[in-house]
N, C-alpha and C. Protein backbone atom coordinates (compact mmCIF):
# COMPACT_ATOMS: atom_id res chain seq x y z
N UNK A 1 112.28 78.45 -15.66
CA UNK A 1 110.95 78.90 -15.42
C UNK A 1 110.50 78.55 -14.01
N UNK A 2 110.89 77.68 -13.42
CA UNK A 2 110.45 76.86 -12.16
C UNK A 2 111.07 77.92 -10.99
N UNK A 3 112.46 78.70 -11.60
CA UNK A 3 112.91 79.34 -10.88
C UNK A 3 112.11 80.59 -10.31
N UNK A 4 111.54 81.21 -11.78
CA UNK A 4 111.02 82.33 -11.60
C UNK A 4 109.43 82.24 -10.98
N UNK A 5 109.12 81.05 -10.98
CA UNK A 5 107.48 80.93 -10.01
C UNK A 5 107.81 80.45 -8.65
N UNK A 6 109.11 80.61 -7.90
CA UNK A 6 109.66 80.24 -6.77
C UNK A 6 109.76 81.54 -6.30
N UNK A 7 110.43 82.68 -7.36
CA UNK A 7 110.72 83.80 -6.74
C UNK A 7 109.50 84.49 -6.75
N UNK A 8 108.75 84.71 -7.48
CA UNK A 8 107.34 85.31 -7.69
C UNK A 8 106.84 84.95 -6.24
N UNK A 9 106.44 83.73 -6.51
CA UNK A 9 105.70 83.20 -4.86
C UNK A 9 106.43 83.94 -3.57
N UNK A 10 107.81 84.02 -3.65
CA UNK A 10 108.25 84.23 -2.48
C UNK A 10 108.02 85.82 -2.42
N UNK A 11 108.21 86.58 -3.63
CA UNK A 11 107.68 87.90 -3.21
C UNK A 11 106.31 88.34 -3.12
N UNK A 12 105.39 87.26 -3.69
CA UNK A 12 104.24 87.25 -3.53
C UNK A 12 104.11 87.60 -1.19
N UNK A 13 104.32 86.40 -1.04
CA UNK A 13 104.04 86.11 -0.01
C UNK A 13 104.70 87.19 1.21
N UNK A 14 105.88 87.67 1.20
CA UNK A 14 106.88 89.00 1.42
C UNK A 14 105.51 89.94 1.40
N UNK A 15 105.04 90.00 0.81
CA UNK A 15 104.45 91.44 0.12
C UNK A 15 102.72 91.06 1.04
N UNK A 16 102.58 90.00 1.33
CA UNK A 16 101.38 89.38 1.77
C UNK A 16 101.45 90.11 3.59
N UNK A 17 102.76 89.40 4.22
CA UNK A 17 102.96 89.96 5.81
C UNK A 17 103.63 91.07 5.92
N UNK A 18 103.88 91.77 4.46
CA UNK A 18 104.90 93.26 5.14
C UNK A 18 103.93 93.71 5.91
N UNK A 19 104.33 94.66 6.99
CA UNK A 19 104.12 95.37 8.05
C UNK A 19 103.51 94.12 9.05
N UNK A 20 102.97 93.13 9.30
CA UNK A 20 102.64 92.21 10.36
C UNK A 20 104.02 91.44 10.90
N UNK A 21 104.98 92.14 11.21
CA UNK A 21 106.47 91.48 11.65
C UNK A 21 106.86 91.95 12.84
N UNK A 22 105.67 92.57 13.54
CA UNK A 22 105.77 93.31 14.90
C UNK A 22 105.60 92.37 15.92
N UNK A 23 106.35 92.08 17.21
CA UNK A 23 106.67 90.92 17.79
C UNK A 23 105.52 91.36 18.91
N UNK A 24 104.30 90.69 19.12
CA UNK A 24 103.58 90.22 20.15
C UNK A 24 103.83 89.50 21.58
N UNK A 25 104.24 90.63 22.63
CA UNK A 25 104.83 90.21 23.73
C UNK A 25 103.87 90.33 24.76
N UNK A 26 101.90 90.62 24.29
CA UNK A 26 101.20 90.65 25.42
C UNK A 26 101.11 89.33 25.80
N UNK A 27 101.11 87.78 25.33
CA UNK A 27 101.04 86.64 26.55
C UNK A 27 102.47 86.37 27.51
N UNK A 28 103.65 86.89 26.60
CA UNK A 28 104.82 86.88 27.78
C UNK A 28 104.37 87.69 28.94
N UNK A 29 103.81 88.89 28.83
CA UNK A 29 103.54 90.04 29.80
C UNK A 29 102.11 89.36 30.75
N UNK A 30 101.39 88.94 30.04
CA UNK A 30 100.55 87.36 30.70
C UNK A 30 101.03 86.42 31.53
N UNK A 31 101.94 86.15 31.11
CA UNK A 31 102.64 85.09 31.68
C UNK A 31 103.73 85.67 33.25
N UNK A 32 104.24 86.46 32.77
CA UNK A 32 104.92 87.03 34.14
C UNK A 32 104.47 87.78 35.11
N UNK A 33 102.78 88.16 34.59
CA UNK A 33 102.00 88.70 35.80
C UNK A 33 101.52 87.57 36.65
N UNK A 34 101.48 86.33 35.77
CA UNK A 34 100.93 85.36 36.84
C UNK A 34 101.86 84.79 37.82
N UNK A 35 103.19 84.75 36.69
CA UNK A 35 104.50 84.18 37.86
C UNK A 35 104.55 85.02 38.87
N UNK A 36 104.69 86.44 38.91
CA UNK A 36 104.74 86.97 40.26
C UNK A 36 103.63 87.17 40.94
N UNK A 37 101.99 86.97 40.84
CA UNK A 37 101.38 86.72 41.47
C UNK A 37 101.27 84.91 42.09
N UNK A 38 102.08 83.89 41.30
CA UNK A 38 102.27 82.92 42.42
C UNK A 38 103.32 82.94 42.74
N UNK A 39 104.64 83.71 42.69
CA UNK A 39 105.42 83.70 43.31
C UNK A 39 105.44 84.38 45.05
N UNK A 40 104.65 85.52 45.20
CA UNK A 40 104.30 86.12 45.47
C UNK A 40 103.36 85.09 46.77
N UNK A 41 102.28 84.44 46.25
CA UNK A 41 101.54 83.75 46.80
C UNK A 41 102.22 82.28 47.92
N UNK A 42 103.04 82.31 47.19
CA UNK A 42 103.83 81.21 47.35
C UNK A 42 104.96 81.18 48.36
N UNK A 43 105.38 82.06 48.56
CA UNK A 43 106.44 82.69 49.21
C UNK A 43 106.13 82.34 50.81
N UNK A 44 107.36 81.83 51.73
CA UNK A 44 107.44 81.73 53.10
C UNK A 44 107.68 82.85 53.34
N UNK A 45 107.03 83.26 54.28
CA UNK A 45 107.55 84.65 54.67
C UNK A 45 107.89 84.41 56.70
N UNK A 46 108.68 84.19 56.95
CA UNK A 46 109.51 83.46 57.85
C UNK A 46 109.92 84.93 59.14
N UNK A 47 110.09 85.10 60.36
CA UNK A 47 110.96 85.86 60.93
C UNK A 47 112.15 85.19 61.42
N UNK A 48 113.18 85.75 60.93
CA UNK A 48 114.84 85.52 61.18
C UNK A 48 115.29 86.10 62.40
N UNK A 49 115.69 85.74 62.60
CA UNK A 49 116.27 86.56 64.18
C UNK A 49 117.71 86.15 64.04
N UNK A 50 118.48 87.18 63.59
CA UNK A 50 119.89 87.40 63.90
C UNK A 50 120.65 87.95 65.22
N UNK A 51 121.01 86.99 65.76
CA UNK A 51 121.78 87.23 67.31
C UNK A 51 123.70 87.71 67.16
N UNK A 52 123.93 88.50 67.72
CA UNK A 52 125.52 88.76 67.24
C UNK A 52 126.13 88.06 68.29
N UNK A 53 127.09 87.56 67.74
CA UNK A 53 128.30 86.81 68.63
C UNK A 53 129.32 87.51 68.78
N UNK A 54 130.10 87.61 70.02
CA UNK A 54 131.24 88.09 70.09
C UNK A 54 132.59 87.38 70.26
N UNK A 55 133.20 86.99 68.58
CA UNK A 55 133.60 85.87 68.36
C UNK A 55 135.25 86.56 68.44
N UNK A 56 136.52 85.86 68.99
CA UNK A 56 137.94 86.69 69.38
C UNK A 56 138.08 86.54 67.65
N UNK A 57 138.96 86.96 67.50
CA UNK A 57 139.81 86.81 66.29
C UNK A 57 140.66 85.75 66.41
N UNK A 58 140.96 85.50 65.14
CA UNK A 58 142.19 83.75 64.92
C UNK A 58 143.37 84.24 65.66
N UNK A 59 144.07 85.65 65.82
CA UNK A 59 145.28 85.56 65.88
C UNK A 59 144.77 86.30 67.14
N UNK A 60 144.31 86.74 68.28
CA UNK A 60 144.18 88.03 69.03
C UNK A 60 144.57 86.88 70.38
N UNK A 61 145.21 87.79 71.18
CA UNK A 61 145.42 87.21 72.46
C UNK A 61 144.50 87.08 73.29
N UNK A 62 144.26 86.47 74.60
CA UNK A 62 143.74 86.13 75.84
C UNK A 62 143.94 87.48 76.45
N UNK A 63 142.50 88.37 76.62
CA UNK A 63 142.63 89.71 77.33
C UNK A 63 143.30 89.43 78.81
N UNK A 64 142.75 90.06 79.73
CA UNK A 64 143.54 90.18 80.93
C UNK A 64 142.02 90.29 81.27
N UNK A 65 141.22 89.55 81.97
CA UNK A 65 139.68 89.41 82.79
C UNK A 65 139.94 89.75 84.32
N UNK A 66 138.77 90.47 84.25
CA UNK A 66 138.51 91.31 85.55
C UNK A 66 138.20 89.72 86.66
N UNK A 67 138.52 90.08 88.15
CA UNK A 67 138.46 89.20 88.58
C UNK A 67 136.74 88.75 88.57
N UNK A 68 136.09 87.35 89.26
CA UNK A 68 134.44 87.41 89.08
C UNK A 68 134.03 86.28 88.40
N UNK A 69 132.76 86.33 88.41
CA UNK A 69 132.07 84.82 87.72
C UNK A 69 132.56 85.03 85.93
N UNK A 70 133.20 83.89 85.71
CA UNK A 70 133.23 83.62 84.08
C UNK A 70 132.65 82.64 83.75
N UNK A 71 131.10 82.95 83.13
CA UNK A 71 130.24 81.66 83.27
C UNK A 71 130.68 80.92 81.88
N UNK A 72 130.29 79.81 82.51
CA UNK A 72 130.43 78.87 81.59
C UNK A 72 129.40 77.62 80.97
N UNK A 73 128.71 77.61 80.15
CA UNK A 73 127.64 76.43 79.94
C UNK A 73 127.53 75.62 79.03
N UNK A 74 128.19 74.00 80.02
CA UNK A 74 128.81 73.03 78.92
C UNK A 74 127.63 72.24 78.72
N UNK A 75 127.55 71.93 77.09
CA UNK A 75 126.33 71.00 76.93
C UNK A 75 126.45 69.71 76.46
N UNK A 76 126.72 68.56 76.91
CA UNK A 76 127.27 67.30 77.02
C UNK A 76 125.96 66.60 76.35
N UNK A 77 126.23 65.45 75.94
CA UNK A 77 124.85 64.65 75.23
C UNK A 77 124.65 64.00 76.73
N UNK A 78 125.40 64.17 77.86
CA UNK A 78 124.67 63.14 79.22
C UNK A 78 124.03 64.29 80.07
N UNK A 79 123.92 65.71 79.87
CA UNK A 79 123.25 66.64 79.82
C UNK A 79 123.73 68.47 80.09
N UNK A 80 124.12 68.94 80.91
CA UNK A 80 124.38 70.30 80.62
C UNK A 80 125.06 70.69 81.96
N UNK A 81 126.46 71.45 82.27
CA UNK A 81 126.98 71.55 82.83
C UNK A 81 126.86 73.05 82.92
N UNK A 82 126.64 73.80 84.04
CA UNK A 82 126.90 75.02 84.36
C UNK A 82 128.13 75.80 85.25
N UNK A 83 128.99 76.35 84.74
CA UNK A 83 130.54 76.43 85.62
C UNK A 83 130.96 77.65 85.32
N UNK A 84 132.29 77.98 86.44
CA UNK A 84 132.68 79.31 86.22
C UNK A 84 134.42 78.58 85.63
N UNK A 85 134.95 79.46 85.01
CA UNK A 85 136.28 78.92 84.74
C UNK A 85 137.18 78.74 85.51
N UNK A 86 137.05 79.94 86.78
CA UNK A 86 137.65 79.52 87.69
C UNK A 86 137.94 78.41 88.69
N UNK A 87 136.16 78.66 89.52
CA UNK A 87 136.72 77.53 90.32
C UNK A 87 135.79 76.30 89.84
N UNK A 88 135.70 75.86 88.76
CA UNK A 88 135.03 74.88 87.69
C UNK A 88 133.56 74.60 88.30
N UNK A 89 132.84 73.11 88.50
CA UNK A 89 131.42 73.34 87.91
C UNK A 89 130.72 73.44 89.10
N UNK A 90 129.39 74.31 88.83
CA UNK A 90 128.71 75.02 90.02
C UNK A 90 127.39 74.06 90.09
N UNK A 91 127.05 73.66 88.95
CA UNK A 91 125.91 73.05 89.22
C UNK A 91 125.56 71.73 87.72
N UNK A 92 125.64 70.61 87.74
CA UNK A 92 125.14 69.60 86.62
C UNK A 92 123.93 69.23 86.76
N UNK A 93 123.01 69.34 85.53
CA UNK A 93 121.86 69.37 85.12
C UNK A 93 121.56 67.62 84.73
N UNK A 94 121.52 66.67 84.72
CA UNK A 94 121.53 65.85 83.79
C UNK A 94 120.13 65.78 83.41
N UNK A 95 120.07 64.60 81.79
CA UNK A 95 118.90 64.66 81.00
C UNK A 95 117.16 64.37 81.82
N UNK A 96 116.83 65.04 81.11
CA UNK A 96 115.08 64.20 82.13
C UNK A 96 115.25 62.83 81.73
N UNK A 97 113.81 62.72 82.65
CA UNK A 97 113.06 61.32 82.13
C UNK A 97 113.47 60.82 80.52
N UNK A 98 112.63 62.00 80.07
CA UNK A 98 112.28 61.68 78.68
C UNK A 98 113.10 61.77 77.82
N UNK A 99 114.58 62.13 78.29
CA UNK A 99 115.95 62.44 77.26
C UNK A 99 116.00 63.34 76.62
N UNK A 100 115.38 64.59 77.24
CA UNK A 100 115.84 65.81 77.00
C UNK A 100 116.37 66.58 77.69
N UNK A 101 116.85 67.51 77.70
CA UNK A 101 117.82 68.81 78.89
C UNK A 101 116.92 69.28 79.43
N UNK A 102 117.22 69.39 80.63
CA UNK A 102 116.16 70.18 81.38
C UNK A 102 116.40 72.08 81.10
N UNK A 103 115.77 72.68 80.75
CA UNK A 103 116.26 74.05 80.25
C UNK A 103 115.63 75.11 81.21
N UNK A 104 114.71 73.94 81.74
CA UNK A 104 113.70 74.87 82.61
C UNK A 104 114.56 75.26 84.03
N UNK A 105 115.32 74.12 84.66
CA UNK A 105 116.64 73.97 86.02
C UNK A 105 117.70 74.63 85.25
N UNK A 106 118.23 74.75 84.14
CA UNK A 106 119.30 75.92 83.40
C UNK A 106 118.40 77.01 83.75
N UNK A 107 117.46 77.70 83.01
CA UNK A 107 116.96 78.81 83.53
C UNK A 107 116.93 79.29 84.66
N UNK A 108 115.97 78.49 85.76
CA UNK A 108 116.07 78.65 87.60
C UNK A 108 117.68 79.13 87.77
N UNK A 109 118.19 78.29 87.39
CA UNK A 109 119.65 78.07 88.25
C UNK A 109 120.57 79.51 87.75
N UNK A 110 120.35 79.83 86.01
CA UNK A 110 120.58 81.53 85.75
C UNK A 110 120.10 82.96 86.64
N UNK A 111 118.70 82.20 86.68
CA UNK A 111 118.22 83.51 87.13
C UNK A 111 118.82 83.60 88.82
N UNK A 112 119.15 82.62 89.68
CA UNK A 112 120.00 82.30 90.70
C UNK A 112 121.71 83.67 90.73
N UNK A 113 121.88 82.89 89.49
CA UNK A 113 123.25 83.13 89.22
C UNK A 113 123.54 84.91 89.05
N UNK A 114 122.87 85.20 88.20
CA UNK A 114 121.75 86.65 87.49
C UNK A 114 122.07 87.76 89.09
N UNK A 115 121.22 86.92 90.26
CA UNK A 115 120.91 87.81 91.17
C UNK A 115 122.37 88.16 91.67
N UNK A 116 122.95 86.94 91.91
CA UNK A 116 124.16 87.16 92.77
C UNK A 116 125.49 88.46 92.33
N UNK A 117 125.55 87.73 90.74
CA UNK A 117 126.45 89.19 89.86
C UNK A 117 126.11 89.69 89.06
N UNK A 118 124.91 90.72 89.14
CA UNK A 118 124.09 91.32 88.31
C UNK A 118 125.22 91.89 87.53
N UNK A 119 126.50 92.49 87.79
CA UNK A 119 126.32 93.47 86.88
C UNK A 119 127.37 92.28 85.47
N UNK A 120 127.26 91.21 85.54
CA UNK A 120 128.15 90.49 84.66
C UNK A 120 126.92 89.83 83.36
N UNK A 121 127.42 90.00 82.06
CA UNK A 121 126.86 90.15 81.25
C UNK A 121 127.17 88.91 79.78
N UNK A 122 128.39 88.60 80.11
CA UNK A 122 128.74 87.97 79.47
C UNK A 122 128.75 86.05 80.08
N UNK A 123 129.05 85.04 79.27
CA UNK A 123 128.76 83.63 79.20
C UNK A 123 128.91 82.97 77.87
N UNK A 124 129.67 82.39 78.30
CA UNK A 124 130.62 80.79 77.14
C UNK A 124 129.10 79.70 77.02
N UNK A 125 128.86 79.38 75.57
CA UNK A 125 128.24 78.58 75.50
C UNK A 125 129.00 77.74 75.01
N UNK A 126 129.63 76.36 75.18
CA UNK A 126 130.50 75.28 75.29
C UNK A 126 129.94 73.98 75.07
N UNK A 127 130.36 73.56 73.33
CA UNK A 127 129.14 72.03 72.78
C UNK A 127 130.08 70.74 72.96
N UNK A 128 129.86 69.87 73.00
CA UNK A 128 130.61 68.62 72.79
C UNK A 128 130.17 68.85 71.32
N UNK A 129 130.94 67.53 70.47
CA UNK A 129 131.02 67.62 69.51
C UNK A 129 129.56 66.79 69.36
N UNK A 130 129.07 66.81 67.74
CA UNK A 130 127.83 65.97 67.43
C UNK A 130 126.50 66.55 68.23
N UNK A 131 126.63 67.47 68.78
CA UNK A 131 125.01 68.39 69.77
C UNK A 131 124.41 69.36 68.31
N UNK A 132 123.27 68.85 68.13
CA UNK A 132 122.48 69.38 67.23
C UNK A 132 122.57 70.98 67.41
N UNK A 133 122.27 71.78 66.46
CA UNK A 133 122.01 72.71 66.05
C UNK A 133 120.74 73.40 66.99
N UNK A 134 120.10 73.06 66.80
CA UNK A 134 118.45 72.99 67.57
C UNK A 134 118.82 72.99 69.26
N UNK A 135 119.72 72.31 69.57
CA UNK A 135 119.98 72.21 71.31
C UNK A 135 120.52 73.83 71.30
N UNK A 136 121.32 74.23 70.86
CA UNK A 136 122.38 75.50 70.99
C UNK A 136 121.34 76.27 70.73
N UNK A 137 120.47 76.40 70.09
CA UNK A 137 120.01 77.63 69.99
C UNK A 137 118.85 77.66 71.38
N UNK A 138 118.55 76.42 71.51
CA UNK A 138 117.31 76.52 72.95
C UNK A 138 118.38 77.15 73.88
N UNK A 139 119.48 76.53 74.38
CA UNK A 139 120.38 76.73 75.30
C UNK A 139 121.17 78.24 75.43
N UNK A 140 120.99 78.81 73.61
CA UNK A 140 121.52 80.17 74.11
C UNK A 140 120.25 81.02 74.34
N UNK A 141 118.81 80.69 74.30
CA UNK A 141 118.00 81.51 74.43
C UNK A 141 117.67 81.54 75.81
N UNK A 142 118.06 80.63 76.54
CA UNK A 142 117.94 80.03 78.24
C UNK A 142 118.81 81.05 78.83
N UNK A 143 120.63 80.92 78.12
CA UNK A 143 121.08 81.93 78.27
C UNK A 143 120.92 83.27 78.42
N UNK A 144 120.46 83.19 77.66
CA UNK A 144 120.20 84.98 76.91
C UNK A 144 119.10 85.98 78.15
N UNK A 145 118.30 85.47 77.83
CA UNK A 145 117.25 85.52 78.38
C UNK A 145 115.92 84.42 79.08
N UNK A 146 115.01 85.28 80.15
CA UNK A 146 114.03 84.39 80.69
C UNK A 146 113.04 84.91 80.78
N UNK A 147 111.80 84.49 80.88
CA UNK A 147 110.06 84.83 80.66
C UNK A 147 109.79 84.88 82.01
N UNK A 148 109.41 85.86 82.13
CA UNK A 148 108.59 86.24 83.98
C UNK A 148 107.26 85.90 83.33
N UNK A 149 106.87 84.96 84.61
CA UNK A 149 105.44 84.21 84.27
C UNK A 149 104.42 85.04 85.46
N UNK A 150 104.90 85.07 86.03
CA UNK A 150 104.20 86.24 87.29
C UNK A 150 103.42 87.72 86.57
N UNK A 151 104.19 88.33 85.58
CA UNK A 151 103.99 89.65 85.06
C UNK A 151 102.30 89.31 84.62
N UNK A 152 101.94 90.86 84.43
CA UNK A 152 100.45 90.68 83.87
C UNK A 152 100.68 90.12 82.50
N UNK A 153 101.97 91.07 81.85
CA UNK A 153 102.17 90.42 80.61
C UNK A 153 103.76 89.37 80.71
N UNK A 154 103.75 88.48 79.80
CA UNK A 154 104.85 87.79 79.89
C UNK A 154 106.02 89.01 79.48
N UNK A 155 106.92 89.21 79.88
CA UNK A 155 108.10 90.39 80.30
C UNK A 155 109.20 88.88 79.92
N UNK A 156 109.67 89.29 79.18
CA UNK A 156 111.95 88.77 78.93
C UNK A 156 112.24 89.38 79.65
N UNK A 157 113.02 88.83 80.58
CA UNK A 157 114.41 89.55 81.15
C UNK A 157 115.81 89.22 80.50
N UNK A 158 116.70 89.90 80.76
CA UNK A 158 117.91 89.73 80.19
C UNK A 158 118.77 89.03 81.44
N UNK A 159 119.35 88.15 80.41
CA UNK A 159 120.20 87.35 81.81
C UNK A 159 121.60 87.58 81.29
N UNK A 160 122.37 86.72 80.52
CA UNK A 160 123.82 87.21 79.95
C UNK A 160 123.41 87.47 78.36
N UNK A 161 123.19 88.14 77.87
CA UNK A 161 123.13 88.63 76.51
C UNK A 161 124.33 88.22 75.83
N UNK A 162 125.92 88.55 76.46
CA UNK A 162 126.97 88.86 75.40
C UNK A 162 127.39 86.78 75.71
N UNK A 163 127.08 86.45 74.29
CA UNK A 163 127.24 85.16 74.14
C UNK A 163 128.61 84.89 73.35
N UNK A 164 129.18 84.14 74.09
CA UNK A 164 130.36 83.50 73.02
C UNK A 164 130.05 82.19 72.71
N UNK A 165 130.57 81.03 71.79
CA UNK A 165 130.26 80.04 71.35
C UNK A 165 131.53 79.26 71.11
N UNK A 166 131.74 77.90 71.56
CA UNK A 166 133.06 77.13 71.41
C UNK A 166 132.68 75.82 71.91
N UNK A 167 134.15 75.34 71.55
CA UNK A 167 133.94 73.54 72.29
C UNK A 167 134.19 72.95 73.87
N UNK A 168 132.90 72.25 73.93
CA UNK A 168 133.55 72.14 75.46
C UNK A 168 134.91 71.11 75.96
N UNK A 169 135.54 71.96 77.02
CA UNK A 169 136.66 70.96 77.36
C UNK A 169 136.27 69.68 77.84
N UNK A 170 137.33 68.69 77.21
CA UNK A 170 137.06 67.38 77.06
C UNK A 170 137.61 66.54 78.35
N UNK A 171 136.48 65.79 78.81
CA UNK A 171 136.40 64.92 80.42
C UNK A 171 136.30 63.96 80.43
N UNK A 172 137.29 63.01 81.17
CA UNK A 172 136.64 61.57 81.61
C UNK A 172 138.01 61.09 80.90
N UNK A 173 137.50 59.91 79.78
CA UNK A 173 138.50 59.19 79.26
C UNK A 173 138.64 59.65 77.86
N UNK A 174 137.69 60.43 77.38
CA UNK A 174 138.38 61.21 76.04
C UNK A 174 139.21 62.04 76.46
N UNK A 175 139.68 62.62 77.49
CA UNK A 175 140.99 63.54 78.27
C UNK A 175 142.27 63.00 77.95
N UNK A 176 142.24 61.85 78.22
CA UNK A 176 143.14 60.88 78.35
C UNK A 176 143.96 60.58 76.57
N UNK A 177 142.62 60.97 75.76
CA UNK A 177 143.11 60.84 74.64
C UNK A 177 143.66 59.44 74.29
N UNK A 178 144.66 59.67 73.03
CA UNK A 178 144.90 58.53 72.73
C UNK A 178 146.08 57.66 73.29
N UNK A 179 146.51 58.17 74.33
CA UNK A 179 147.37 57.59 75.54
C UNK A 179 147.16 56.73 76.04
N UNK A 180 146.16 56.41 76.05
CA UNK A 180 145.24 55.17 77.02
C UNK A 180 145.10 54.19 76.29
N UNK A 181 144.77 54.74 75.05
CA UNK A 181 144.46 53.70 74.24
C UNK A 181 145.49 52.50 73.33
N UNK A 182 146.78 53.14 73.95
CA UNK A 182 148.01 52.88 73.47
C UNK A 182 148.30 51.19 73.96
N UNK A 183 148.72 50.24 73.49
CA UNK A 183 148.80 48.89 73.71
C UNK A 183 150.03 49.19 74.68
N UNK A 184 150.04 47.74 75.93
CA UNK A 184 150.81 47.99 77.07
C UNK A 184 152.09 47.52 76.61
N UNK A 185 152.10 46.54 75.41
CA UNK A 185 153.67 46.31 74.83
C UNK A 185 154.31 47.61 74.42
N UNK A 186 155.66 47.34 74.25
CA UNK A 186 156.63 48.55 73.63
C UNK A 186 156.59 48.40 72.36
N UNK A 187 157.46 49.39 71.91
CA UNK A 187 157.83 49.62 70.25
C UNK A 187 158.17 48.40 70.22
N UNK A 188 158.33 48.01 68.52
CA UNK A 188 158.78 46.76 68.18
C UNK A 188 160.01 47.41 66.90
């Protein structure tokens, strides 16, 4: 008997919500109008500036370079070297006062450089190892280009646009490597 007032009830109750089994999705639809209005709200909206590099390939050879300035701009933590590959460095920058690069004497000294072989376009930007992220990009924008302060409006000029990126060759007593560092006794 206990059985049959278990089943009763249960079809009682069956028979109570038929047709109310329809799934209520207006507070989800609530809910995701607000997420994308704070997502939305919320959002950095940032400008990126993607610069292209003209990076060789792993396996591609050493072209054959027209004779002429092959600039070169090494950026040392004791401060910034400007050179041609040929006949090596034209002009060293070292840090200011305040222990930063001077970018403003890199610039002068481009726009110098700029006049002499206008029609050369290209320039090696060259890091020691451990040079922040943040230095390279001031240094290729020095590169790249410069701000005429004279103009009615501030005007970019283009100085070497076609940027390559690598390590600078190593001077002094890291040259020397670990040769030097070698104890003056022999093998044992």
């Amino acid at each position: 008997m206990a059985s049959s007032k278990l089943a009763a009830r249960a079809i009682r109750n069956h028979a109570k919500y038929k047709g109310r089994n329809d799934l209520n999705i207006v507070p989800m639809i609530d809910m995701m109008v607000i997420l994308v209005f704070f997502l939305l709200f919320t959002a950095v909206f940032s400008n990126t500036n993607i610069l292209e590099l003209n990076l060789p390939a792993p396996n591609s050879s050493v072209p054959d370079l027209p004779k002429g300035l092959q600039l070169e701009v090494h950026v040392r933590h004791t401060g910034i070297d400007i050179a041609d590959r040929n006949s090596g460095i034209l002009r060293s920058l070292p840090m200011t006062a305040t222990g930063e690069y001077d970018y403003n004497g890199l610039s002068e000294y481009l726009q110098f450089v700029k006049s002499k072989y206008q029609s050369t376009t290209e320039a090696a930007v060259l890091l020691e190892s451990d040079i922040p992220y943040d230095v390279l990009v001031q240094t290729m924008d020095n590169v790249r280009l410069y701000q005429m302060n004279d103009a009615p409006l501030f005007t970019k000029v283009e100085l070497f646009p076609d940027i390559s990126v690598g390590d600078a060759p190593v001077t002094g007593a890291a040259a020397a490597g670990p040769a030097s560092a070698a104890p003056a006794g022999g093998k044992k």
